[in-house]
C-alpha atoms as a PDB file:
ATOM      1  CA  UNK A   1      52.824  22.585 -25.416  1.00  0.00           C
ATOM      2  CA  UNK A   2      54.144  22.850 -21.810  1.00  0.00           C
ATOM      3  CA  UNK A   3      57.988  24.043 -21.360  1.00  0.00           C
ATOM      4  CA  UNK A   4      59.716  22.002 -18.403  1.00  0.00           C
ATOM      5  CA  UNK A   5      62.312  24.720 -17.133  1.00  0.00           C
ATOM      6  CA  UNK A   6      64.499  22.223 -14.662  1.00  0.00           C
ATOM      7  CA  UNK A   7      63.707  19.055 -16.757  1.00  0.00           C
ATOM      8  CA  UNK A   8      66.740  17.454 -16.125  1.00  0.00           C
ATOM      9  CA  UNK A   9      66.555  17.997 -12.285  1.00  0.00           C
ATOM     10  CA  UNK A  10      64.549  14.965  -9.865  1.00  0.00           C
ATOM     11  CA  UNK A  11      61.344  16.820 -10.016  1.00  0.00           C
ATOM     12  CA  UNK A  12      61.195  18.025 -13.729  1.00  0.00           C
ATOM     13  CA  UNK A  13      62.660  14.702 -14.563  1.00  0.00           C
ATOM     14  CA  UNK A  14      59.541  13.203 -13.454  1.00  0.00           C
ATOM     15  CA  UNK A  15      57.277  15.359 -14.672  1.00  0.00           C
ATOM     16  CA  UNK A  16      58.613  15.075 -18.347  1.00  0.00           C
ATOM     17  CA  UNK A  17      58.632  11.336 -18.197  1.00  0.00           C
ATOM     18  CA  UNK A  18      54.732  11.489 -17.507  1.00  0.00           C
ATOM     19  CA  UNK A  19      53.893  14.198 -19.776  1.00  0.00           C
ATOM     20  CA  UNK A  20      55.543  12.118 -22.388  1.00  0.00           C
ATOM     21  CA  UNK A  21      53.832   8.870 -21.183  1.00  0.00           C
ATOM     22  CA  UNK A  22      50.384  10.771 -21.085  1.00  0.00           C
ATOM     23  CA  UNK A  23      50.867  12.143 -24.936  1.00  0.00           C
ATOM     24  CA  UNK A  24      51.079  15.617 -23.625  1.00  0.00           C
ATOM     25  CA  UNK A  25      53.429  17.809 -26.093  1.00  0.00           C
ATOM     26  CA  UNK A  26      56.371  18.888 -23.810  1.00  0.00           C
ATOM     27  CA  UNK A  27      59.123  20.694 -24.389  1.00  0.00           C
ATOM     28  CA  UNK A  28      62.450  20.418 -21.879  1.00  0.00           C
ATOM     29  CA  UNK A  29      64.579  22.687 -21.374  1.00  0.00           C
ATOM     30  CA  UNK A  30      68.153  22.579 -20.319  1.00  0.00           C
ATOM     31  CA  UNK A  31      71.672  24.008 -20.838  1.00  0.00           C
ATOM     32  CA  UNK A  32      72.810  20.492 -22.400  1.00  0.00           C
ATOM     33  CA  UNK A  33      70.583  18.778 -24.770  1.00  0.00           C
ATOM     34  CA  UNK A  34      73.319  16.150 -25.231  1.00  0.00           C
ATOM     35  CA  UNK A  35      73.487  14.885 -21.694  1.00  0.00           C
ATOM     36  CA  UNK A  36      69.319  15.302 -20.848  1.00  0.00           C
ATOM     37  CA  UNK A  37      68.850  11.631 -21.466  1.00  0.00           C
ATOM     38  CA  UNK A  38      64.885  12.730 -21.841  1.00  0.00           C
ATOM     39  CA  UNK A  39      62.215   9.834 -23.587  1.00  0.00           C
ATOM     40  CA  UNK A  40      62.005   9.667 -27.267  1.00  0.00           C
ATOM     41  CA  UNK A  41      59.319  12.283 -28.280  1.00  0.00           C
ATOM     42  CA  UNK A  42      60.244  15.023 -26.163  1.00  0.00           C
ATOM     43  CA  UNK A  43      61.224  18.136 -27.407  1.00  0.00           C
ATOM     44  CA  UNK A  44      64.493  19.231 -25.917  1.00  0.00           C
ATOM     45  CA  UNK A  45      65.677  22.538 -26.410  1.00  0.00           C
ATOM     46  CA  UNK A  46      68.948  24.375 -25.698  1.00  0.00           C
ATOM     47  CA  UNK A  47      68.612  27.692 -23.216  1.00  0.00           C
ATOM     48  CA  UNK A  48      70.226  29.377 -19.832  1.00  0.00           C
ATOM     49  CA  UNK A  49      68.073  31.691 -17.582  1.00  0.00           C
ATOM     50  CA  UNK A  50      71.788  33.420 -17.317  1.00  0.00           C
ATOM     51  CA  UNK A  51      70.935  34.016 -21.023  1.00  0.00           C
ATOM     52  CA  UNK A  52      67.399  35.821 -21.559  1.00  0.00           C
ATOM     53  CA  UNK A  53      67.917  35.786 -25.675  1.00  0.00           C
ATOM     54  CA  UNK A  54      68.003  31.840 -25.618  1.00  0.00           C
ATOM     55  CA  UNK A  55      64.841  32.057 -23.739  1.00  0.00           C
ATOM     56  CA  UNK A  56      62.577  33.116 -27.133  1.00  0.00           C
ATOM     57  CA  UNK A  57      63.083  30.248 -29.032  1.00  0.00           C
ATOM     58  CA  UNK A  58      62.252  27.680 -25.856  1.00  0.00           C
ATOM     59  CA  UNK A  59      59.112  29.464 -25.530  1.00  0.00           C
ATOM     60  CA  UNK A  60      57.587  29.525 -28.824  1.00  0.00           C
ATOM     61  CA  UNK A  61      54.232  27.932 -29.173  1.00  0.00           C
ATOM     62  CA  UNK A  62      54.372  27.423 -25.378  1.00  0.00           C
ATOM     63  CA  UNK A  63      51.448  27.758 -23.989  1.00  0.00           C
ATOM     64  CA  UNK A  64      52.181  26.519 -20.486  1.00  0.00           C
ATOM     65  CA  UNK A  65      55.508  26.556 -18.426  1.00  0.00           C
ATOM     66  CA  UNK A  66      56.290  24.436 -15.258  1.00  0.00           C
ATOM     67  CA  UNK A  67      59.297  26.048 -13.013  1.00  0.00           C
ATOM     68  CA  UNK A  68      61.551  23.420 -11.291  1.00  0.00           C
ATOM     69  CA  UNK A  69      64.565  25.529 -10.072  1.00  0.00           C
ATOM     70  CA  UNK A  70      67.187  25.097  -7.746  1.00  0.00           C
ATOM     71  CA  UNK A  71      67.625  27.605  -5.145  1.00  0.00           C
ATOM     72  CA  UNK A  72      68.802  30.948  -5.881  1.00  0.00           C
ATOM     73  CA  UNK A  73      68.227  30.653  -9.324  1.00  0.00           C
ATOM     74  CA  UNK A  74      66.829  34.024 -11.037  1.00  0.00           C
ATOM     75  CA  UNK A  75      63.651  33.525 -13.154  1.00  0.00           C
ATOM     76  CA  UNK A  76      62.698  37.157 -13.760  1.00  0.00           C
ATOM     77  CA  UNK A  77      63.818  36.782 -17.404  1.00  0.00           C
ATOM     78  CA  UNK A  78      62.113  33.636 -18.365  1.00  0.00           C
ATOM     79  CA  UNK A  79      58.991  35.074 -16.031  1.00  0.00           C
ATOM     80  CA  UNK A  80      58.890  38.289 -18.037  1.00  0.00           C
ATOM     81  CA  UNK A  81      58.974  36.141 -21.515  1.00  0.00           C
ATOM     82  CA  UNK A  82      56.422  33.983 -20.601  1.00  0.00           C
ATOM     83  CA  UNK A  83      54.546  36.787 -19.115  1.00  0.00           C
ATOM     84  CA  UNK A  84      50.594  35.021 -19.884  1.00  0.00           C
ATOM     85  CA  UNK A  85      50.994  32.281 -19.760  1.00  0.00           C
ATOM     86  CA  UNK A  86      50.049  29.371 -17.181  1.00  0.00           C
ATOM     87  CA  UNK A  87      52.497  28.938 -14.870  1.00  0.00           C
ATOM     88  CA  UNK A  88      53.453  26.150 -12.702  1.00  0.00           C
ATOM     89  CA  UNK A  89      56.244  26.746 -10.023  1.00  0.00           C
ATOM     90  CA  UNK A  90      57.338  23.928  -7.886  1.00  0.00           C
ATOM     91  CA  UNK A  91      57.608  25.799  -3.787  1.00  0.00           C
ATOM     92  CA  UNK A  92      58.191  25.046  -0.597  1.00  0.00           C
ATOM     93  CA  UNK A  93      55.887  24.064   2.178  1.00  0.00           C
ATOM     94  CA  UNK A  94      57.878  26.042   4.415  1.00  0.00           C
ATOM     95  CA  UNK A  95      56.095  28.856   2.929  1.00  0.00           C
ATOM     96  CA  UNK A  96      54.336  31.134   5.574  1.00  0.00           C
ATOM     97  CA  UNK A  97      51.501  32.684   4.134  1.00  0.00           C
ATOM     98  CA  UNK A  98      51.625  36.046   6.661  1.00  0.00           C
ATOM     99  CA  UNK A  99      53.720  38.720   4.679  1.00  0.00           C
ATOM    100  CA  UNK A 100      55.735  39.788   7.281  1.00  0.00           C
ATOM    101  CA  UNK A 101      58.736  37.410   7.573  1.00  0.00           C
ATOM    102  CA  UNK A 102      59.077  33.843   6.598  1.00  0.00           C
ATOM    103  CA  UNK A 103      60.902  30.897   8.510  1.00  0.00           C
ATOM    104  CA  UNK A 104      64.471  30.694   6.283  1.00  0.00           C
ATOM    105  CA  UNK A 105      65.985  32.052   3.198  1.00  0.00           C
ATOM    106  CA  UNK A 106      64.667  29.303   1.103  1.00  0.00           C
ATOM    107  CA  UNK A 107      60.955  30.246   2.270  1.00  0.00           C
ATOM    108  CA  UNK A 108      61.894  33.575   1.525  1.00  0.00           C
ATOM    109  CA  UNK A 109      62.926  32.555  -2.023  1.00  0.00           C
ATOM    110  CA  UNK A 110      60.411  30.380  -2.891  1.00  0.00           C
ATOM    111  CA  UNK A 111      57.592  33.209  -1.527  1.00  0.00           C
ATOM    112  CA  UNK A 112      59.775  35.831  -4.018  1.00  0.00           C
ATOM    113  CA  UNK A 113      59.202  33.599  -7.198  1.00  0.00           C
ATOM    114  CA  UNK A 114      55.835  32.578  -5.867  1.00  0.00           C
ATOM    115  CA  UNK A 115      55.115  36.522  -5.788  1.00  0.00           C
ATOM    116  CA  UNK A 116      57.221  37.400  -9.186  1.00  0.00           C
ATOM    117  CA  UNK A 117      55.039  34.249 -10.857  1.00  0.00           C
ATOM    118  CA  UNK A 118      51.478  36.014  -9.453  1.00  0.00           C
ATOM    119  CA  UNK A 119      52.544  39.491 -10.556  1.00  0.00           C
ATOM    120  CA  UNK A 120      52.872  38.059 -14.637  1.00  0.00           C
ATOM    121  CA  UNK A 121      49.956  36.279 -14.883  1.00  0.00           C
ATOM    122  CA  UNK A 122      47.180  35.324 -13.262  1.00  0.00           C
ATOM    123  CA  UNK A 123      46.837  31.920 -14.211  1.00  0.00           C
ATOM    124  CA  UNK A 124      49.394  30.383 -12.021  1.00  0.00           C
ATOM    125  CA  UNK A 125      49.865  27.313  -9.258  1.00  0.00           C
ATOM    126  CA  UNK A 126      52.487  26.926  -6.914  1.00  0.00           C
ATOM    127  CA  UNK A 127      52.900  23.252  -5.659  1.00  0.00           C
ATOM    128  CA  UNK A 128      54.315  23.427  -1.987  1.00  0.00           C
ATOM    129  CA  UNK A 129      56.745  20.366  -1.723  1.00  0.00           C
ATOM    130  CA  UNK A 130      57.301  19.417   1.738  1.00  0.00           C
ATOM    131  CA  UNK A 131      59.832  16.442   2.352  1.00  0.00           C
ATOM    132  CA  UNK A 132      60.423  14.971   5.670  1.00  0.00           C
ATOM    133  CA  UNK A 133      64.116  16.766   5.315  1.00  0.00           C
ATOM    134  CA  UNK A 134      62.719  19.993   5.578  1.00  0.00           C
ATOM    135  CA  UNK A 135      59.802  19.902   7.755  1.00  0.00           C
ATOM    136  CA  UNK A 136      60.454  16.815  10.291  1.00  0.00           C
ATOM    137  CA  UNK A 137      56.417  16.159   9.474  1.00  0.00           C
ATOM    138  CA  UNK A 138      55.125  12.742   8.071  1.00  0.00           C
ATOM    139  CA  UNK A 139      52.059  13.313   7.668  1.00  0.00           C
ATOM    140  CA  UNK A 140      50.055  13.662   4.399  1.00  0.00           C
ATOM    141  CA  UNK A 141      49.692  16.585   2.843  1.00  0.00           C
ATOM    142  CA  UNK A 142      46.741  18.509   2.570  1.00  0.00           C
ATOM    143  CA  UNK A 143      45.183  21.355   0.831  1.00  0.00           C
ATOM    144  CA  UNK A 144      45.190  25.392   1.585  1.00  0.00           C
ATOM    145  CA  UNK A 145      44.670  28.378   0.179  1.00  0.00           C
ATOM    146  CA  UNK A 146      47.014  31.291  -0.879  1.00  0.00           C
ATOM    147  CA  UNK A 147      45.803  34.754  -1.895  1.00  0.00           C
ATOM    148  CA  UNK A 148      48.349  37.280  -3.489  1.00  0.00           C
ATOM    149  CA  UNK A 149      46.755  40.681  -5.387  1.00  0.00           C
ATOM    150  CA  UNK A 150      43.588  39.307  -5.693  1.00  0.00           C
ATOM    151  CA  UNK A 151      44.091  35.645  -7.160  1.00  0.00           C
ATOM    152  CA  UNK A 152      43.099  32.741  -4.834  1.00  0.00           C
ATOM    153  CA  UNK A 153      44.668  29.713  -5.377  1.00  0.00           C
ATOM    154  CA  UNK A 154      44.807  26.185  -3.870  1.00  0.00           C
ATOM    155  CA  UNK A 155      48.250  24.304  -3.239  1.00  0.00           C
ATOM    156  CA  UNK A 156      49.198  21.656  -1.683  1.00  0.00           C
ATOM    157  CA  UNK A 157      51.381  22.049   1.467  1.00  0.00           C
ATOM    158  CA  UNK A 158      52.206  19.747   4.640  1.00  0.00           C
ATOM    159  CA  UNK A 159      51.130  20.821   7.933  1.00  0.00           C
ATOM    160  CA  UNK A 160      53.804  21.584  10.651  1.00  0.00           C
ATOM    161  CA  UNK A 161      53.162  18.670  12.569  1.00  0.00           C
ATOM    162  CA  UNK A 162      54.976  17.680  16.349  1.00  0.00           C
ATOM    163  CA  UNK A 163      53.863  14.189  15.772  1.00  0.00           C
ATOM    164  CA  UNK A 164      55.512  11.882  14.826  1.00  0.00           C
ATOM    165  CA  UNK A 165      52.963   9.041  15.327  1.00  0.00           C
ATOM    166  CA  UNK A 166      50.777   9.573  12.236  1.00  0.00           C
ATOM    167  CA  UNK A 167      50.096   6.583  11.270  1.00  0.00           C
ATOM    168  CA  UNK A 168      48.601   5.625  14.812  1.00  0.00           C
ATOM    169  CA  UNK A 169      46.894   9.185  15.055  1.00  0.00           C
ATOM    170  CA  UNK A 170      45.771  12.285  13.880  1.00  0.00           C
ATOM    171  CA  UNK A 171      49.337  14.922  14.118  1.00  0.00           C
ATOM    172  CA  UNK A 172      49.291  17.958  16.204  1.00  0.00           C
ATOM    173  CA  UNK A 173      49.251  20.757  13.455  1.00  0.00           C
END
C-alpha cells in the first residue's frame, strides 16, 4: 500500500486519483477525512505531522510513502516512522546540487527533506518540480543525477534556461 502524505493538496490530489484509477492500494492521509473528497476505494485516514502518535496507525501495512508538503512543513516525525521504507518526496528544481549554499529558502528546504529522506532509507526518489513560476524556463524537463551518502539517484529537474524561444530552438542551459 502507498501512504499519500499531502493527498488533499494539487499534487497528491493527482496522484491519488491515478493510483486509484490504476488499482494501486493507496492510502491518503489528511487532517480531515470529512472534507478530502478522495475516489471511492481509497483509504483515507485521519493524522497531523504536528501529531507523531497519529502517525502509527496511517502507516501500518505501508509499504511505500509519497511526501507532498507545503513549505515549511516538518516531516522528521513521519520520516523517522516510516524509517525503510520507499520514499517518494515531491522537490524543487531549484535545487542546486553543490552543498555549499542553495539559491532561496525554499531550495534550502526542499534540499533539507531531500537530505532527512536519504539519511532513513535508502530507497528513496525525489521528483524536482519546476513550474514556469519558479524558474522563468519553458523548456522540458530532463533527467540528472543526485548523489547524497552514497545513493545515486535520477530525478527529474528543468534546466535553468535564458531562452525563452524553445519551441523554435534548443534553450541556453
Amino acid at each position: 500500500m502507498i501512504l499519500v502524505v499531502g493527498a488533499t493538496a494539487f499534487f497528491g490530489r493527482q496522484a491519488v486519483e491515478t493510483l486509484a484509477a490504476r488499482g494501486v492500494a493507496v492510502r491518503a492521509l489528511t487532517r480531515n477525512p470529512d472534507a478530502a473528497g478522495l475516489p471511492a476505494g481509497v483509504d483515507v485516514v485521519k493524522a497531523d505531522l504536528t501529531e507523531p502518535e497519529s502517525l502509527d496507525p496511517a502507516l501500518e501495512g505501508v509499504t511505500a510513502v509519497l511526501l507532498v508538503l507545503p513549505f515549511g512543513m516538518d516531516a522528521g516525525a513521519l520520516l523517522e516512522r516510516a524509517r525503510g521504507r520507499k520514499i517518494v518526496v515531491l522537490s524543487s528544481g531549484a535545487i542546486e546540487d553543490d552543498e555549499a549554499g542553495q539559491p532561496d529558502v525554499i531550495a534550502a528546504y526542499h534540499h533539507d527533506l531531500e537530505r532527512a529522506v536519504a539519511e532513513v532509507t535508502p530507497q528513496w526518489t525525489a521528483l524536482r518540480s519546476c513550474s514556469r513560476r519558479s524558474t522563468r524556463c519553458r523548456s522540458a524537463t530532463r533527467w540528472r543525477t543526485a548523489t547524497w551518502c552514497g545513493c545515486r539517484t535520477r530525478v527529474r529537474a528543468a534546466p535553468r534556461c535564458t531562452s525563452l524561444t524553445w519551441r523554435r530552438r534548443r534553450p541556453r542551459c
